[in-house]
PDB file of N, CA and C in Angstrom:
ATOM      1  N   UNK A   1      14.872  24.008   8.762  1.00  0.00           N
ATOM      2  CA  UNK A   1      15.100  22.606   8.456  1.00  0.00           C
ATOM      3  C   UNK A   1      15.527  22.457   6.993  1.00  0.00           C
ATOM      4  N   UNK A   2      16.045  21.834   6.547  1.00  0.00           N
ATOM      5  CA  UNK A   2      17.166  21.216   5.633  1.00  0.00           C
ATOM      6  C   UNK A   2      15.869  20.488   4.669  1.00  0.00           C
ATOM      7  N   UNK A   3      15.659  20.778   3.407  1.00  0.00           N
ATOM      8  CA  UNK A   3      14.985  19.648   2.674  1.00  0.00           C
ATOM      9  C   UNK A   3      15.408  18.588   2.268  1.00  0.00           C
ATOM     10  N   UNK A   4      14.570  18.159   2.619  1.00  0.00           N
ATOM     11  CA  UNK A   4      14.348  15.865   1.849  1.00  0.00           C
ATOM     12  C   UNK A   4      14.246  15.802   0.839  1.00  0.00           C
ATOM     13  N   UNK A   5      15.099  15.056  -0.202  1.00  0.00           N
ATOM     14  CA  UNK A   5      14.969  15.222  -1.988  1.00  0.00           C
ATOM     15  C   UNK A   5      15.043  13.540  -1.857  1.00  0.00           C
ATOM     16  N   UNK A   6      14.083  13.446  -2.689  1.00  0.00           N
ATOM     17  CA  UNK A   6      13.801  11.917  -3.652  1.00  0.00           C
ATOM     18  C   UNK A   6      13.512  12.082  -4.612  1.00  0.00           C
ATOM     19  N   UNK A   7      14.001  10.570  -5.293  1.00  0.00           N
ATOM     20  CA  UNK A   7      14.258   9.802  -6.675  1.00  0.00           C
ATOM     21  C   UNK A   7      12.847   8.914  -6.521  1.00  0.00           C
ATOM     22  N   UNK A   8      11.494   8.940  -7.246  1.00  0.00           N
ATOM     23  CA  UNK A   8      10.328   8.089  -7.225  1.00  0.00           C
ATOM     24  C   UNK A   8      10.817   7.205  -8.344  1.00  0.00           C
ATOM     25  N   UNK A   9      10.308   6.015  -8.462  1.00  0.00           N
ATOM     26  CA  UNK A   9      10.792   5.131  -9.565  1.00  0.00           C
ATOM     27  C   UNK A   9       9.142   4.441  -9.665  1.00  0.00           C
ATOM     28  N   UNK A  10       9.001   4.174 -10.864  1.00  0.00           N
ATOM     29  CA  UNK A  10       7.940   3.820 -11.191  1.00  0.00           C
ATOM     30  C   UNK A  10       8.344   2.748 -12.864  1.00  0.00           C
ATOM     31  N   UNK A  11       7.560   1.665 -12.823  1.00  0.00           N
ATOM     32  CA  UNK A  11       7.711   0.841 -14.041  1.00  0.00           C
ATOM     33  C   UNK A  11       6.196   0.569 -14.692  1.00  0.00           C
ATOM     34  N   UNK A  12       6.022   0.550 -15.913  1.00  0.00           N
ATOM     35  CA  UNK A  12       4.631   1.077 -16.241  1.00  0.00           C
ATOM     36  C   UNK A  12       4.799   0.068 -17.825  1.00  0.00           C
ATOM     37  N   UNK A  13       4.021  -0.385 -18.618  1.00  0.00           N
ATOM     38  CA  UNK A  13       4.055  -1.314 -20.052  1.00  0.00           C
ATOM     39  C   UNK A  13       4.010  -0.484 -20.942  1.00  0.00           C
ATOM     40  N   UNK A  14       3.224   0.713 -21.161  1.00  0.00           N
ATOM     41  CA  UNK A  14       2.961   1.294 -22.338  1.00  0.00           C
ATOM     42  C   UNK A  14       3.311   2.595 -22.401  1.00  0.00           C
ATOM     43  N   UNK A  15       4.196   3.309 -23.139  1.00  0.00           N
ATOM     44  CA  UNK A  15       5.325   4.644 -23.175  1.00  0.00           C
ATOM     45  C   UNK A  15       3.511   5.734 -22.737  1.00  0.00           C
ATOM     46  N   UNK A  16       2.597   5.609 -23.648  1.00  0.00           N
ATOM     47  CA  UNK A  16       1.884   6.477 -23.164  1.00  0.00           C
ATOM     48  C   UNK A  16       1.428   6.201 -21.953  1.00  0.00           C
ATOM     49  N   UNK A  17       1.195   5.504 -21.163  1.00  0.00           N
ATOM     50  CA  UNK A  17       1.120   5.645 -19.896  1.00  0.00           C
ATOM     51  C   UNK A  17       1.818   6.156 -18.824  1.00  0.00           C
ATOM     52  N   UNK A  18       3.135   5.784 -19.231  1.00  0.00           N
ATOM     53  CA  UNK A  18       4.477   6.569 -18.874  1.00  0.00           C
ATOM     54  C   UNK A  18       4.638   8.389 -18.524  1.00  0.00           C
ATOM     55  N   UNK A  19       3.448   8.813 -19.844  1.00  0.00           N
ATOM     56  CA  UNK A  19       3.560  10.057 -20.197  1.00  0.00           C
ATOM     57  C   UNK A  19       2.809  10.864 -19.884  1.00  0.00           C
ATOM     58  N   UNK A  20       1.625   9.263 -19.279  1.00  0.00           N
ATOM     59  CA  UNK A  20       0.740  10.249 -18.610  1.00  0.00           C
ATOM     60  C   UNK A  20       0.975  10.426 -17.286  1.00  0.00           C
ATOM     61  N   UNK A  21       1.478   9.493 -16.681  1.00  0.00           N
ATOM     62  CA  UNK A  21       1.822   9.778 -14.780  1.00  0.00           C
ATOM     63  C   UNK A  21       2.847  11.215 -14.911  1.00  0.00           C
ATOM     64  N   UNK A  22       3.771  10.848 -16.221  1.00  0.00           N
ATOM     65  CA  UNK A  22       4.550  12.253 -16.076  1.00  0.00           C
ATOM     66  C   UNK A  22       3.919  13.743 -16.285  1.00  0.00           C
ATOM     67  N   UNK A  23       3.032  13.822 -16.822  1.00  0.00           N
ATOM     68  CA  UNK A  23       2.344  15.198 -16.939  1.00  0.00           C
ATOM     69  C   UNK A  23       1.745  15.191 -16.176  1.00  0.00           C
ATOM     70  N   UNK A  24       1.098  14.448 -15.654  1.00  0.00           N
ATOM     71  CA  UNK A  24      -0.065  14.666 -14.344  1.00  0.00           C
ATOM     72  C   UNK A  24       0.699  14.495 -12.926  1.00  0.00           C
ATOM     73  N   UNK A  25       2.039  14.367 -12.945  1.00  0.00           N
ATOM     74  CA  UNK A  25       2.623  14.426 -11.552  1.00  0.00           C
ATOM     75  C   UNK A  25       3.194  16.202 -11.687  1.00  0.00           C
ATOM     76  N   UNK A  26       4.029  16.228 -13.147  1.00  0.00           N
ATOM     77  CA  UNK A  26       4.371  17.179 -13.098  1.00  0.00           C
ATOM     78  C   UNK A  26       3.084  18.507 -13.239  1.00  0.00           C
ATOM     79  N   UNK A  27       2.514  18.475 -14.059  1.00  0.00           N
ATOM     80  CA  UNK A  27       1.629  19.606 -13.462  1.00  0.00           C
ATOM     81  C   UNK A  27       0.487  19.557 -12.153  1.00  0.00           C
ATOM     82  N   UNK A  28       0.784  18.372 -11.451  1.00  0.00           N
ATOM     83  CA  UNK A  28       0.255  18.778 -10.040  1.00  0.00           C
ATOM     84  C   UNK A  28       1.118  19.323  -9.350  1.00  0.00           C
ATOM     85  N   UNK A  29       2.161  19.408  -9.793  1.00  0.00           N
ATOM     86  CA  UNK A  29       4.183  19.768  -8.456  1.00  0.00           C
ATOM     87  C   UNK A  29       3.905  19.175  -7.604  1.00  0.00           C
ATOM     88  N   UNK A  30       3.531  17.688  -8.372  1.00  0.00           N
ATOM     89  CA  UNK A  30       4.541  16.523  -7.121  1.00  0.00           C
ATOM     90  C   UNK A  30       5.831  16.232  -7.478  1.00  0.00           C
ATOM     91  N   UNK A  31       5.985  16.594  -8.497  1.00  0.00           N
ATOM     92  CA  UNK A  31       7.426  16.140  -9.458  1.00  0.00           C
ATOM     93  C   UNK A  31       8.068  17.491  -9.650  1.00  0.00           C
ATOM     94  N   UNK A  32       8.997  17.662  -9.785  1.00  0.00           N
ATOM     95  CA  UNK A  32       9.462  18.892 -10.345  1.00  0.00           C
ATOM     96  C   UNK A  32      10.421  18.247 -12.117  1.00  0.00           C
ATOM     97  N   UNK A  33      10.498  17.060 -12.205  1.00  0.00           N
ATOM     98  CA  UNK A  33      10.558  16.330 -13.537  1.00  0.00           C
ATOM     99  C   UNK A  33      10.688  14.978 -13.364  1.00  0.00           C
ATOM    100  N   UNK A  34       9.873  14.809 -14.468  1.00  0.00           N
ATOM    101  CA  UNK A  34      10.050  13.094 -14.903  1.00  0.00           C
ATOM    102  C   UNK A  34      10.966  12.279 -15.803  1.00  0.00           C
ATOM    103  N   UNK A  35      11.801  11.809 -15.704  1.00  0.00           N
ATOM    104  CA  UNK A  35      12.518  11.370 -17.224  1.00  0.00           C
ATOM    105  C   UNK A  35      11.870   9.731 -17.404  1.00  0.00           C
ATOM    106  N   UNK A  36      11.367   9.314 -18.607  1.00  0.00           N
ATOM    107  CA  UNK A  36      11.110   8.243 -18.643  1.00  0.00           C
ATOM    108  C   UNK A  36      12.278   7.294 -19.594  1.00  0.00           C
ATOM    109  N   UNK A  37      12.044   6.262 -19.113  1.00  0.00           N
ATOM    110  CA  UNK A  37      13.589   5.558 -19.974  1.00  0.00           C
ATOM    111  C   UNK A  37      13.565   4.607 -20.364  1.00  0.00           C
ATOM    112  N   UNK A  38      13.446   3.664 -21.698  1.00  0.00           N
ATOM    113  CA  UNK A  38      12.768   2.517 -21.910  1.00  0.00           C
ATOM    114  C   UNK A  38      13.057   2.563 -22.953  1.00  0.00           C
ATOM    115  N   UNK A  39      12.522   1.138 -23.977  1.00  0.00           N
ATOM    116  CA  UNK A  39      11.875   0.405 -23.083  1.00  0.00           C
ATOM    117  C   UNK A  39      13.496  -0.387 -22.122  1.00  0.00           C
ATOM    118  N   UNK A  40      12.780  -1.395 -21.613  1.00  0.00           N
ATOM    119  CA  UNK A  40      13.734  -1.808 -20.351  1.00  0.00           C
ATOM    120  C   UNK A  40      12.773  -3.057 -20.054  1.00  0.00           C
ATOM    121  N   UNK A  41      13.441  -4.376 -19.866  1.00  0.00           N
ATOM    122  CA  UNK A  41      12.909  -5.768 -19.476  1.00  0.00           C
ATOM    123  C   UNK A  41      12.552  -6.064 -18.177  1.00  0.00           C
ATOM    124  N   UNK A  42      11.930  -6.100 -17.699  1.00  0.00           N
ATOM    125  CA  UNK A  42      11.375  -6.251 -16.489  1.00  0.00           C
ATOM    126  C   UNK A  42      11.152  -8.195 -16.263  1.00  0.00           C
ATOM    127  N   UNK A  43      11.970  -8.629 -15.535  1.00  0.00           N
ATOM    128  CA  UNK A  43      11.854 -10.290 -14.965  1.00  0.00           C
ATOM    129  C   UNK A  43      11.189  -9.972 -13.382  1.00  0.00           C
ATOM    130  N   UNK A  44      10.207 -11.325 -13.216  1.00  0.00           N
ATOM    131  CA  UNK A  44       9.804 -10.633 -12.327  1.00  0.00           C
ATOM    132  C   UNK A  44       8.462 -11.916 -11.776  1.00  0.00           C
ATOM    133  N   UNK A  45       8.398 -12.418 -10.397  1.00  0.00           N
ATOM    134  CA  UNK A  45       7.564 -13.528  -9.913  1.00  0.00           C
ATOM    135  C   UNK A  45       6.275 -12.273  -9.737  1.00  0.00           C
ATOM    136  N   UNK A  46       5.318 -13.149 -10.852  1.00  0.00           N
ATOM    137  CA  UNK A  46       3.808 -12.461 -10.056  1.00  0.00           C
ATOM    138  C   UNK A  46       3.087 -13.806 -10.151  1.00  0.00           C
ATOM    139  N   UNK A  47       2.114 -14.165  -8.860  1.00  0.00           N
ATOM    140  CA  UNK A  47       0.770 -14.790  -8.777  1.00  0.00           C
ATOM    141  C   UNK A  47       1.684 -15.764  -9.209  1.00  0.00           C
ATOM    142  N   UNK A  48       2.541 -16.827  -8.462  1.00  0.00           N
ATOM    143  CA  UNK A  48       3.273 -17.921  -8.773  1.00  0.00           C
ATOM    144  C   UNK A  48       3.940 -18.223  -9.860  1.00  0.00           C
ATOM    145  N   UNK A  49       4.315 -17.438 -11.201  1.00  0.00           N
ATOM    146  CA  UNK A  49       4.769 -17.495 -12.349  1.00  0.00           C
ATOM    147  C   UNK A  49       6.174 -16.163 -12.231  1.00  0.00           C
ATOM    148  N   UNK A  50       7.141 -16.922 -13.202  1.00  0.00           N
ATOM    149  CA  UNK A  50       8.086 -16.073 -13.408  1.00  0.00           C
ATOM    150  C   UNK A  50       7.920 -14.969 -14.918  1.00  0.00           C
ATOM    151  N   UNK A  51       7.237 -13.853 -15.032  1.00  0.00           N
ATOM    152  CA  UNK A  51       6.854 -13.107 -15.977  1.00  0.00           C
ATOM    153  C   UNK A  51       7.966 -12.478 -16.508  1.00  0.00           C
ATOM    154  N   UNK A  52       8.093 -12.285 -17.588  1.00  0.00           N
ATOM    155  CA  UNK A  52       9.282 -11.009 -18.360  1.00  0.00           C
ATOM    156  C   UNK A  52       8.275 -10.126 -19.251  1.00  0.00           C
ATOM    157  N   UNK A  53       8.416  -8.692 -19.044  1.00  0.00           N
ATOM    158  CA  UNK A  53       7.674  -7.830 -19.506  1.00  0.00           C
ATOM    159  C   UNK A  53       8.591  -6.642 -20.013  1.00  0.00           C
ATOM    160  N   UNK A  54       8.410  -6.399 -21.317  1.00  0.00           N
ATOM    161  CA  UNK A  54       8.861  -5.070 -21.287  1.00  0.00           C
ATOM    162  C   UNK A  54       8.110  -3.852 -20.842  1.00  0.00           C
ATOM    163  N   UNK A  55       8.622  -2.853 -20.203  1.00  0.00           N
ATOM    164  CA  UNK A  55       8.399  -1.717 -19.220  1.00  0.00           C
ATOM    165  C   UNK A  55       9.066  -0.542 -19.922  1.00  0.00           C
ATOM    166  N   UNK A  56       8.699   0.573 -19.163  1.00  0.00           N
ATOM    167  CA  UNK A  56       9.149   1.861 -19.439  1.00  0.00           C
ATOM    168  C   UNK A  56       9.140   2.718 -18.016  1.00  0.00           C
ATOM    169  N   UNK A  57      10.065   2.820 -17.930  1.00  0.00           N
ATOM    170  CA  UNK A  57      10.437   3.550 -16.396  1.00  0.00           C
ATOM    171  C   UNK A  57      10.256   4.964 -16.393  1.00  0.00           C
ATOM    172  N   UNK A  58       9.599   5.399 -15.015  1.00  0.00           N
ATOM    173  CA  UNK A  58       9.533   6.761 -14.647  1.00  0.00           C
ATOM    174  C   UNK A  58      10.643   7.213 -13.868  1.00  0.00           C
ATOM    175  N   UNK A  59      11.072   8.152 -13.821  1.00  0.00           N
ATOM    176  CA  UNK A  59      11.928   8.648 -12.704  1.00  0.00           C
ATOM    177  C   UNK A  59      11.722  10.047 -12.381  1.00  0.00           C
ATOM    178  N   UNK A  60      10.786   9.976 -11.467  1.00  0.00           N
ATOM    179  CA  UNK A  60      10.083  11.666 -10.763  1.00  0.00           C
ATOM    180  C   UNK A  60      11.201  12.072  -9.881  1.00  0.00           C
ATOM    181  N   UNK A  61      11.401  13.307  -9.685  1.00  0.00           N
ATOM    182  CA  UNK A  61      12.371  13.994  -8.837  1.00  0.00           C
ATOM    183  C   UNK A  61      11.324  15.005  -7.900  1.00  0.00           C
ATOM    184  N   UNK A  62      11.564  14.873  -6.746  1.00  0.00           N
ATOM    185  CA  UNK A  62      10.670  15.305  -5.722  1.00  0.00           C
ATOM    186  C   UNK A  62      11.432  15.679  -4.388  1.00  0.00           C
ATOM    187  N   UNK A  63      10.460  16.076  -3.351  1.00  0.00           N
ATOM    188  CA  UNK A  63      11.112  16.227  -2.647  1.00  0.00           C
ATOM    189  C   UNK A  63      10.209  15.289  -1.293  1.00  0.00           C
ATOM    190  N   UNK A  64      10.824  14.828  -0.266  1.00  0.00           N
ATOM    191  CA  UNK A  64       9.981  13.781   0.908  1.00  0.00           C
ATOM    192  C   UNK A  64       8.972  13.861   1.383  1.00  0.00           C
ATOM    193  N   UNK A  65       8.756  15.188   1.697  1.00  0.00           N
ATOM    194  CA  UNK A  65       7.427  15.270   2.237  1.00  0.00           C
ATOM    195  C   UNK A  65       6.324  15.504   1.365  1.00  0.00           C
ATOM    196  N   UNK A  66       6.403  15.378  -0.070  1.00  0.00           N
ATOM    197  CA  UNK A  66       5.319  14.934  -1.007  1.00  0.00           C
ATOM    198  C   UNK A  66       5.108  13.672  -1.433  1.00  0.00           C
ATOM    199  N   UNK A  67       6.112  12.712  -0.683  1.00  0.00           N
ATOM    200  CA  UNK A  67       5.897  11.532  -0.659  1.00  0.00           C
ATOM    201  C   UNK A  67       4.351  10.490  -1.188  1.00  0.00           C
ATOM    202  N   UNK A  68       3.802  10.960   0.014  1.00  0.00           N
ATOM    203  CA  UNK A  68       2.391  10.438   0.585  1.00  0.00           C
ATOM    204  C   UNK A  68       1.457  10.478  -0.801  1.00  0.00           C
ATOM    205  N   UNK A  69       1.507  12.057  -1.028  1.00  0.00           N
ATOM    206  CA  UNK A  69       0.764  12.172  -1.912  1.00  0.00           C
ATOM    207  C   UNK A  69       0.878  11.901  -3.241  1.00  0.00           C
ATOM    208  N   UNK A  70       2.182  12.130  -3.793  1.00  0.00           N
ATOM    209  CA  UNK A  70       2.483  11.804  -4.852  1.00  0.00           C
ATOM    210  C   UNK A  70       2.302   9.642  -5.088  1.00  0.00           C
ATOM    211  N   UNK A  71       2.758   8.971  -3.693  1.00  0.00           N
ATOM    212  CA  UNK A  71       2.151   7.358  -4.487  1.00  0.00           C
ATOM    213  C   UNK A  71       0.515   7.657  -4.561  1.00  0.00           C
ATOM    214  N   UNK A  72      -0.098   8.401  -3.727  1.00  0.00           N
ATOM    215  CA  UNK A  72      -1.570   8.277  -4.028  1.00  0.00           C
ATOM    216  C   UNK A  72      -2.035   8.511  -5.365  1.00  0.00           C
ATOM    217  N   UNK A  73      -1.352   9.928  -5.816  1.00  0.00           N
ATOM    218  CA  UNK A  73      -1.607  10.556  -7.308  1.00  0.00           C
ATOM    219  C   UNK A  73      -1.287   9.403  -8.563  1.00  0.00           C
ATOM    220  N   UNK A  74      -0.091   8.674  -8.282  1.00  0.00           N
ATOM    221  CA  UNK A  74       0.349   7.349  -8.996  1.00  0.00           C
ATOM    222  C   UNK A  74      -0.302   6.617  -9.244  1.00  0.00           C
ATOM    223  N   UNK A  75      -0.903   5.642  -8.088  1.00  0.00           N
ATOM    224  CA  UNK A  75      -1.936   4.615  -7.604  1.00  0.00           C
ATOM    225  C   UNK A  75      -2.973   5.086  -8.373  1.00  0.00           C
ATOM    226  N   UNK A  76      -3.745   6.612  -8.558  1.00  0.00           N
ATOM    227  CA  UNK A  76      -5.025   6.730  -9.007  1.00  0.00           C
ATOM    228  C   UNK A  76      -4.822   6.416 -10.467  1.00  0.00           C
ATOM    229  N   UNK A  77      -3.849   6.657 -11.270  1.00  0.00           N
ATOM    230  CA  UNK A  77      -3.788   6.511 -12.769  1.00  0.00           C
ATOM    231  C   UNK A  77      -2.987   5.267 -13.374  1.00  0.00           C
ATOM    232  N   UNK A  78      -2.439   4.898 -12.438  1.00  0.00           N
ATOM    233  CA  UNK A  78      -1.587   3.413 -12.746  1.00  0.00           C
ATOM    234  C   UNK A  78      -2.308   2.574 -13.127  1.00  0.00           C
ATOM    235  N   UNK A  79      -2.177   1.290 -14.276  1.00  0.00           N
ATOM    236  CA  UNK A  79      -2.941   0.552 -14.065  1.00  0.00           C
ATOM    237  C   UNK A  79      -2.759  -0.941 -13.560  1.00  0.00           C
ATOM    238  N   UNK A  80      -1.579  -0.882 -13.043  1.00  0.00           N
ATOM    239  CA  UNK A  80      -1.123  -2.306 -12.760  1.00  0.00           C
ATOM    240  C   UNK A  80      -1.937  -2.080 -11.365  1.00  0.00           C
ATOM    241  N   UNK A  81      -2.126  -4.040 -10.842  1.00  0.00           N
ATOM    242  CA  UNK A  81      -2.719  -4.038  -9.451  1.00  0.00           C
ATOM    243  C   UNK A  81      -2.127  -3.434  -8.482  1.00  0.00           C
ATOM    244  N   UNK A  82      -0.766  -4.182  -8.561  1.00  0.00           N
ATOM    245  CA  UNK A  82       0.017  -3.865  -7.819  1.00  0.00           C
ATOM    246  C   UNK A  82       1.734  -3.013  -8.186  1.00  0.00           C
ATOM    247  N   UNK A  83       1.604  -1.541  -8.344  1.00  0.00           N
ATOM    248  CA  UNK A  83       2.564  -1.036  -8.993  1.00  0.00           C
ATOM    249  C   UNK A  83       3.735  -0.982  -8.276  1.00  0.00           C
ATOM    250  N   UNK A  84       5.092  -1.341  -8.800  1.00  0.00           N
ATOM    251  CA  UNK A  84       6.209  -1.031  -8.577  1.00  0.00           C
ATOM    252  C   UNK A  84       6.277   0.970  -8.214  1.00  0.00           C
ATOM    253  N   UNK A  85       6.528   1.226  -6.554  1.00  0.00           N
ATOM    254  CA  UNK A  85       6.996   2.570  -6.257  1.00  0.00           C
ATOM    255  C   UNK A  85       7.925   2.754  -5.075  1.00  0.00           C
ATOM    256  N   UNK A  86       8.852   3.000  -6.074  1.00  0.00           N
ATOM    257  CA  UNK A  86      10.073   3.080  -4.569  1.00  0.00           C
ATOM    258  C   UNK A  86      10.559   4.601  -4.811  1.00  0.00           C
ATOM    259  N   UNK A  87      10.462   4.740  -2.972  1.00  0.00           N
ATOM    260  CA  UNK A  87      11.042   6.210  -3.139  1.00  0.00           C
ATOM    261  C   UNK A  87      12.647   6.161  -2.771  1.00  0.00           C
ATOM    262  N   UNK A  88      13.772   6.870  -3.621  1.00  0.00           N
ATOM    263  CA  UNK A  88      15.089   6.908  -2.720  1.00  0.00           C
ATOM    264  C   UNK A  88      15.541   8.106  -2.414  1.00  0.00           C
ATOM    265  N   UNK A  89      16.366   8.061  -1.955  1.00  0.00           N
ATOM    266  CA  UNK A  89      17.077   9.177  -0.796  1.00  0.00           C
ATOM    267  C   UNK A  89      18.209   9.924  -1.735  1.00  0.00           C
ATOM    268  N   UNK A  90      17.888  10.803  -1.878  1.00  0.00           N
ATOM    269  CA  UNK A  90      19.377  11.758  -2.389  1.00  0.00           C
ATOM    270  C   UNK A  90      19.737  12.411  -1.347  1.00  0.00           C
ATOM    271  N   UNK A  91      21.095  12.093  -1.305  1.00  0.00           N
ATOM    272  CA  UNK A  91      22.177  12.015  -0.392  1.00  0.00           C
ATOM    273  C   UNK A  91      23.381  13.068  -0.902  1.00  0.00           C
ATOM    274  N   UNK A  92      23.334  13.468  -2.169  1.00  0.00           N
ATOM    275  CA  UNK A  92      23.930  15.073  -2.326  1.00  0.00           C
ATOM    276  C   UNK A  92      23.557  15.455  -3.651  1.00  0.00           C
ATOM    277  N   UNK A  93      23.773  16.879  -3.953  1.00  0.00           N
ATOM    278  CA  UNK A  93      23.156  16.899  -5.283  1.00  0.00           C
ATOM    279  C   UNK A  93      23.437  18.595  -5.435  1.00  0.00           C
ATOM    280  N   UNK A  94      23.333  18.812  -6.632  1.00  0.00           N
ATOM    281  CA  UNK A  94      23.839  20.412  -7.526  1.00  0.00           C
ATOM    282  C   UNK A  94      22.903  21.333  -6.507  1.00  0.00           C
ATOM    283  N   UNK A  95      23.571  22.228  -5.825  1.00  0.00           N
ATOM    284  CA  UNK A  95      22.659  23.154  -5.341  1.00  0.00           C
ATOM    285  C   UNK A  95      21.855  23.976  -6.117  1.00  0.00           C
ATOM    286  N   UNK A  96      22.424  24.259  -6.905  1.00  0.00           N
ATOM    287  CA  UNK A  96      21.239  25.029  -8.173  1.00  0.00           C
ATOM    288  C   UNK A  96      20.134  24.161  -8.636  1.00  0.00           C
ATOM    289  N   UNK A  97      20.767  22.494  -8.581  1.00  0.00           N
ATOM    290  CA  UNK A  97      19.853  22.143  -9.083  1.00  0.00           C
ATOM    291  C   UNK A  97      18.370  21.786  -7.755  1.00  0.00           C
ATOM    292  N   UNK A  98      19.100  21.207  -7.331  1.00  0.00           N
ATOM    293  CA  UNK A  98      17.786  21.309  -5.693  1.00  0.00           C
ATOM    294  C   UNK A  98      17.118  22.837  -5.591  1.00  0.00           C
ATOM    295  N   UNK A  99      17.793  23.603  -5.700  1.00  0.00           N
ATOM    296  CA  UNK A  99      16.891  24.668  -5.793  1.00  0.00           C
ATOM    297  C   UNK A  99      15.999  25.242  -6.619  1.00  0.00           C
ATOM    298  N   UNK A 100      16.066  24.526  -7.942  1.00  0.00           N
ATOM    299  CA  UNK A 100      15.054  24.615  -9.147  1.00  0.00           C
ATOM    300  C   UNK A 100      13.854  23.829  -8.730  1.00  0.00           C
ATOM    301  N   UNK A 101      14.554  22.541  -7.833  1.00  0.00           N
ATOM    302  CA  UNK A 101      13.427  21.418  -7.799  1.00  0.00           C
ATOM    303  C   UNK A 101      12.730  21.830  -6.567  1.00  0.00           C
ATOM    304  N   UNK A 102      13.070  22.914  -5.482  1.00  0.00           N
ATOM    305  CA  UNK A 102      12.162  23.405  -4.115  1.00  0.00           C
ATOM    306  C   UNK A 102      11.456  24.102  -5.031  1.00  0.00           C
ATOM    307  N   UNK A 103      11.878  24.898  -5.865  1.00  0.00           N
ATOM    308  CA  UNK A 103      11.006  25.939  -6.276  1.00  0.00           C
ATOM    309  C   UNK A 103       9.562  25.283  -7.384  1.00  0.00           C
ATOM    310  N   UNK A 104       9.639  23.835  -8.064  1.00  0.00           N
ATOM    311  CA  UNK A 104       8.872  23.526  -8.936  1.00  0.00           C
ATOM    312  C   UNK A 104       7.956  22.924  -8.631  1.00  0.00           C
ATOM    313  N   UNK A 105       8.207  22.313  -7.465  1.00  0.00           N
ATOM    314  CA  UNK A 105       7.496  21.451  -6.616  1.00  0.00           C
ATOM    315  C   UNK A 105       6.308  22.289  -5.530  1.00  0.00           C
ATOM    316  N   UNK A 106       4.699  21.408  -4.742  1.00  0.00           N
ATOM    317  CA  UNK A 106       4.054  21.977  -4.587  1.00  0.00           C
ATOM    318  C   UNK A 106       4.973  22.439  -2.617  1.00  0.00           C
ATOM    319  N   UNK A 107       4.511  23.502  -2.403  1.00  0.00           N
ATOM    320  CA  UNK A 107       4.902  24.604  -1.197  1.00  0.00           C
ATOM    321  C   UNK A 107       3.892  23.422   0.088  1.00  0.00           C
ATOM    322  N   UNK A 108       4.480  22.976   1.359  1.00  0.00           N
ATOM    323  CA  UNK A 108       3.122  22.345   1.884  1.00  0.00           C
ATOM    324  C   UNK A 108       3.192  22.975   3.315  1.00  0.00           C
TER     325      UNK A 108
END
């Protein structure tokens, strides 16, 4: 079978927090890397109000079937209630480089 590669996206307030989902995803190999990118304005309806926040974005590179575990690993250190996590679909990509990222990532 053919591996599943995803793009995790994550939006977080404070760069060290940022830095910490990224070391603790990456040395669990749910990630095989994080780039964080910020800051970056976040508009956005919470609890009936229109909020603007500045943010700092994660972008984990993974592969699908660590899915599951990796929002759980997120969820435990995040501190927003309700965190922004979308997983997307890579749809083609550097074979060398997918193959750095099977190899960095955890074996399941």
């Amino acid at each position: 079978m053919t591996e599943e590669y995803i793009q995790v996206i994550t939006a977080i307030e404070k760069r060290a927090d940022a830095e910490e989902i990224a070391n603790a995803m990456v040395e669990k190999r749910l990630a095989a890397c994080v780039q964080i990118v910020g800051p970056i304005v976040s508009t956005y309806w919470w609890k009936g109000n229109i909020e603007r926040k500045e943010e700092w974005l994660c972008i984990l590179k993974s592969k699908k079937d660590l899915y599951d575990e990796l929002e759980k690993a997120i969820k435990e250190i995040h501190p927003y209630e309700t965190p922004e996590i979308f997983a997307l679909s890579v749809v083609a990509g550097s074979n060398d480089y997918l193959n750095w990222l099977s190899r960095e990532v955890k074996r399941i």
